[in-house]
C-alpha atoms as a PDB file:
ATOM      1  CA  UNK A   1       3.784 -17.416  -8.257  1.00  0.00           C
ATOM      2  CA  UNK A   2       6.460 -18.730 -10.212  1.00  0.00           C
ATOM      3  CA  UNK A   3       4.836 -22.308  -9.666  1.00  0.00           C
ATOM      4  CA  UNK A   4       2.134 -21.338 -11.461  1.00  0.00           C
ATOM      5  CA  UNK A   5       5.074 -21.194 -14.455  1.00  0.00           C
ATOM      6  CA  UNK A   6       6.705 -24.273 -13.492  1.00  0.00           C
ATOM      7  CA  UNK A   7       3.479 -26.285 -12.949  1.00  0.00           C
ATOM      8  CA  UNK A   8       3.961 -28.528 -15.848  1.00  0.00           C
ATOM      9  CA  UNK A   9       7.780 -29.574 -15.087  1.00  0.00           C
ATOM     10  CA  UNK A  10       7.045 -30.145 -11.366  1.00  0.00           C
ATOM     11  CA  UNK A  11       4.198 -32.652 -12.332  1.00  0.00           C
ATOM     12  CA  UNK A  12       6.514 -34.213 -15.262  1.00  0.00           C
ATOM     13  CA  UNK A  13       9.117 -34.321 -13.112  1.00  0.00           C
ATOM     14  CA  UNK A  14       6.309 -36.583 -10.489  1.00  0.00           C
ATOM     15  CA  UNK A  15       5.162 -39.161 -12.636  1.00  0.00           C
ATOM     16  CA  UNK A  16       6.912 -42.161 -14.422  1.00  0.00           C
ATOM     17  CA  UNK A  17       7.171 -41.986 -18.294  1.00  0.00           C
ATOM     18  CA  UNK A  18       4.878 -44.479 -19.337  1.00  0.00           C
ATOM     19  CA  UNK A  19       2.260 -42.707 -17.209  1.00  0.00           C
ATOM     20  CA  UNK A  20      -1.716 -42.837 -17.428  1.00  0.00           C
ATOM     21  CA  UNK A  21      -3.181 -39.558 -18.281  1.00  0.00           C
ATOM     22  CA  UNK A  22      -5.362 -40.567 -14.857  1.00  0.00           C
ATOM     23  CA  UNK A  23      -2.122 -40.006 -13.383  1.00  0.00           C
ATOM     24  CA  UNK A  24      -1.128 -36.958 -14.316  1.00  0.00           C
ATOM     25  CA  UNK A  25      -4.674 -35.140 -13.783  1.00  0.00           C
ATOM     26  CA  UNK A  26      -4.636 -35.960 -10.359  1.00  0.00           C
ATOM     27  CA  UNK A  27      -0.667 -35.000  -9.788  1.00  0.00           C
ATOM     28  CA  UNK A  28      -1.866 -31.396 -11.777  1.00  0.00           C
ATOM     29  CA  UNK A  29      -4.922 -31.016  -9.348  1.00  0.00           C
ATOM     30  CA  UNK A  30      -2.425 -32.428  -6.412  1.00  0.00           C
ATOM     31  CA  UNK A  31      -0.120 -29.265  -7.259  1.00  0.00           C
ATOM     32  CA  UNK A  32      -3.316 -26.845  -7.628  1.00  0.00           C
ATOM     33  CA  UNK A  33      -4.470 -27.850  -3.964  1.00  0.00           C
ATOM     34  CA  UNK A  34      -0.884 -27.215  -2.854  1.00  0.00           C
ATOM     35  CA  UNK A  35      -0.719 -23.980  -4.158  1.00  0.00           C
ATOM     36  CA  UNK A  36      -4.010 -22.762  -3.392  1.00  0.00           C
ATOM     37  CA  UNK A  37      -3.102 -23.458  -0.062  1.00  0.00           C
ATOM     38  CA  UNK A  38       0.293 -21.675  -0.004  1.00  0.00           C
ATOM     39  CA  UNK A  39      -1.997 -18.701  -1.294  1.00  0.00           C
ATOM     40  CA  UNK A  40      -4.445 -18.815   1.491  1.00  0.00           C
ATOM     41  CA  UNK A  41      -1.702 -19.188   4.260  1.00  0.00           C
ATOM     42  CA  UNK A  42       0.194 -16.622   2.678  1.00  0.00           C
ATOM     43  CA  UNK A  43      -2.946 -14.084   3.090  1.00  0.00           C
ATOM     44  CA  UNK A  44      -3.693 -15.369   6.805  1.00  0.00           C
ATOM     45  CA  UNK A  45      -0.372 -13.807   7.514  1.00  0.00           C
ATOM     46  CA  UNK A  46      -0.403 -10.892   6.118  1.00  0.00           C
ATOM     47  CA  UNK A  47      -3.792 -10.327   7.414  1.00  0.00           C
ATOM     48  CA  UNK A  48      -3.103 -11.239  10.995  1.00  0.00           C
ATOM     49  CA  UNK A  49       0.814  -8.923  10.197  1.00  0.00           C
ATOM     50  CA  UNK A  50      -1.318  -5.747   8.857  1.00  0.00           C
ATOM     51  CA  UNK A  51      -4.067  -6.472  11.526  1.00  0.00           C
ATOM     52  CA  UNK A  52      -1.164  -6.024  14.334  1.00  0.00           C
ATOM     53  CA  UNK A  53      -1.873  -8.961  16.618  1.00  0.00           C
ATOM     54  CA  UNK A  54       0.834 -10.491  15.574  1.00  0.00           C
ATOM     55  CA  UNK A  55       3.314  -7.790  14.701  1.00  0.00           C
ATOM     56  CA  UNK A  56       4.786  -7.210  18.303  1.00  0.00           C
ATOM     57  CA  UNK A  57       5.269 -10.519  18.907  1.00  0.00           C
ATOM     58  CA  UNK A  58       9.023 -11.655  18.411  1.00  0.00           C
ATOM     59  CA  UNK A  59       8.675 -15.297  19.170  1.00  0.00           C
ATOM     60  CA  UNK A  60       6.412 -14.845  16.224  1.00  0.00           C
ATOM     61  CA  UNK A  61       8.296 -13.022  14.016  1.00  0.00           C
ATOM     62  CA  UNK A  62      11.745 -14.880  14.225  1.00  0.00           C
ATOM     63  CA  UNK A  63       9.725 -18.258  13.582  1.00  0.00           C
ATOM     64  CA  UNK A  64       7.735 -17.160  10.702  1.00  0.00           C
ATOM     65  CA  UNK A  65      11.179 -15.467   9.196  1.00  0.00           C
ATOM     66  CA  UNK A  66      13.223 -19.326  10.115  1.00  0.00           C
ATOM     67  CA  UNK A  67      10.111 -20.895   7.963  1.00  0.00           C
ATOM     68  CA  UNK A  68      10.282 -18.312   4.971  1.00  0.00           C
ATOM     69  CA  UNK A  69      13.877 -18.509   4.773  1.00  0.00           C
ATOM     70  CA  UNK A  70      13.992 -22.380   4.685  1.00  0.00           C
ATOM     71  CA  UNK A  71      10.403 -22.491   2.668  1.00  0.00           C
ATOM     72  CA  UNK A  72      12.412 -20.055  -0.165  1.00  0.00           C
ATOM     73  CA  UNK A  73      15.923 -22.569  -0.544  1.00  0.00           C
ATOM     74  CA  UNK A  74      13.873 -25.918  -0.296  1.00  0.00           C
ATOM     75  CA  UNK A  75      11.112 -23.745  -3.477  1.00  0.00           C
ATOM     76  CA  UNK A  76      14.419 -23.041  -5.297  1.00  0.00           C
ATOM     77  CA  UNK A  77      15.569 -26.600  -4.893  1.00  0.00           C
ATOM     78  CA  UNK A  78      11.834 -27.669  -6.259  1.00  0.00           C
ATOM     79  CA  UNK A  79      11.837 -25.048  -9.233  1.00  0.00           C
ATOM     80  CA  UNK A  80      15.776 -25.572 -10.196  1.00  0.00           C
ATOM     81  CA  UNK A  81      15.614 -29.316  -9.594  1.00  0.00           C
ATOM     82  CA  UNK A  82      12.502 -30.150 -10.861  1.00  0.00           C
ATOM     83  CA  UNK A  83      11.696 -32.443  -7.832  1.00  0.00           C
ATOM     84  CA  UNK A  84       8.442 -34.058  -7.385  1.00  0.00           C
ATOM     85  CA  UNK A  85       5.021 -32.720  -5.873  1.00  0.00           C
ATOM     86  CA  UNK A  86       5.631 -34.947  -2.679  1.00  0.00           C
ATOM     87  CA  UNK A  87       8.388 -32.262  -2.077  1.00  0.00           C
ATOM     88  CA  UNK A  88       6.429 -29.491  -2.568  1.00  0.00           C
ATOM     89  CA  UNK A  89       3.688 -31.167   0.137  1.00  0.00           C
ATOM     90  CA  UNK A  90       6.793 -30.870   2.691  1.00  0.00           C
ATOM     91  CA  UNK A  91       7.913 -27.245   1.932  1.00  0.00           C
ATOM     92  CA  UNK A  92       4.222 -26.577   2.359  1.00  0.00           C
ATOM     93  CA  UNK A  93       3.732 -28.249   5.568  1.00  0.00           C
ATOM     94  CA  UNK A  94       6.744 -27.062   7.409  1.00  0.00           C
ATOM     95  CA  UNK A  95       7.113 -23.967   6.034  1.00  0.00           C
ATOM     96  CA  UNK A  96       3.624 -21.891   5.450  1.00  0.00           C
ATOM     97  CA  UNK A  97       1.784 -24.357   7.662  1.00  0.00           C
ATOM     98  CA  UNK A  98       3.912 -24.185  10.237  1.00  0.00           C
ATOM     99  CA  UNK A  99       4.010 -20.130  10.809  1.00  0.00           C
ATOM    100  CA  UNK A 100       0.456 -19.527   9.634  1.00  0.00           C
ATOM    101  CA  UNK A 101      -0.802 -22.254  12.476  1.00  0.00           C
ATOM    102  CA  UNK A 102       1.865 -20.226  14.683  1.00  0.00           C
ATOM    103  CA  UNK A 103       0.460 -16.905  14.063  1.00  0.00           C
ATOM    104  CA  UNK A 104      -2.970 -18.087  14.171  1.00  0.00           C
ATOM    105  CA  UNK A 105      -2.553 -19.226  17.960  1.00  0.00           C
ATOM    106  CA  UNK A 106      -0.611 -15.871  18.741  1.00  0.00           C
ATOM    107  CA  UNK A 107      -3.968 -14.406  17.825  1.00  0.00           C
ATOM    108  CA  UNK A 108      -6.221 -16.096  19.453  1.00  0.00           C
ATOM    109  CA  UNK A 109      -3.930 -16.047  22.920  1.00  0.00           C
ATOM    110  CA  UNK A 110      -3.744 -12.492  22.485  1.00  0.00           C
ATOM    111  CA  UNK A 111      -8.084 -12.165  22.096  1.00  0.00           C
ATOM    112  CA  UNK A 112      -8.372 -14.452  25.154  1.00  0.00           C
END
């Protein structure tokens, strides 16, 4: 949520200073995608978490708690730094990405 705050330094900090205003539309709508997603990931875990298909598994657990721990220093580096949306793309992909794809497998082994 607190990228929602930030939203305008992230995509200032993305794009050079003589910049078209082309440019920075598409970096805003670039960081509005990436959050979005972050959102929806978010919710796929704590649905599967609160479901309980997902909540006995520890091989789950201890990798989605590896990929919030490093997604939380590597989102302080972005909103203390002011790094670029490219960034952001990474913390996204192996962070959320990484554990919500995780837990969505668990799932479906543990239907099959």
């Amino acid at each position: 949520m607190n990228l929602f705050w930030f939203q305008d330094t992230t995509v200032n900090a993305s794009i050079p200073l003589g910049y078209p205003e082309s440019l920075k539309t598409s970096k805003e709508t670039e960081v509005l995608v990436a959050l979005s997603l972050s959102i929806t990931c978010n919710a796929l875990e704590m649905l599967s978490l609160f479901v309980g298909y997902t909540i006995f598994s520890y091989a789950t657990g201890m990798i989605s708690t590896c990929c919030h721990v490093v997604g939380s220093i590597i989102l302080a580096f972005v909103l203390l730094e002011s790094l670029s949306v490219t960034t952001l793309w990474y913390c996204f992909a192996f962070t959320l990405c990484l554990s919500c794809i995780h837990r969505l497998v668990t799932i479906v082994m543990t239907n099959s």
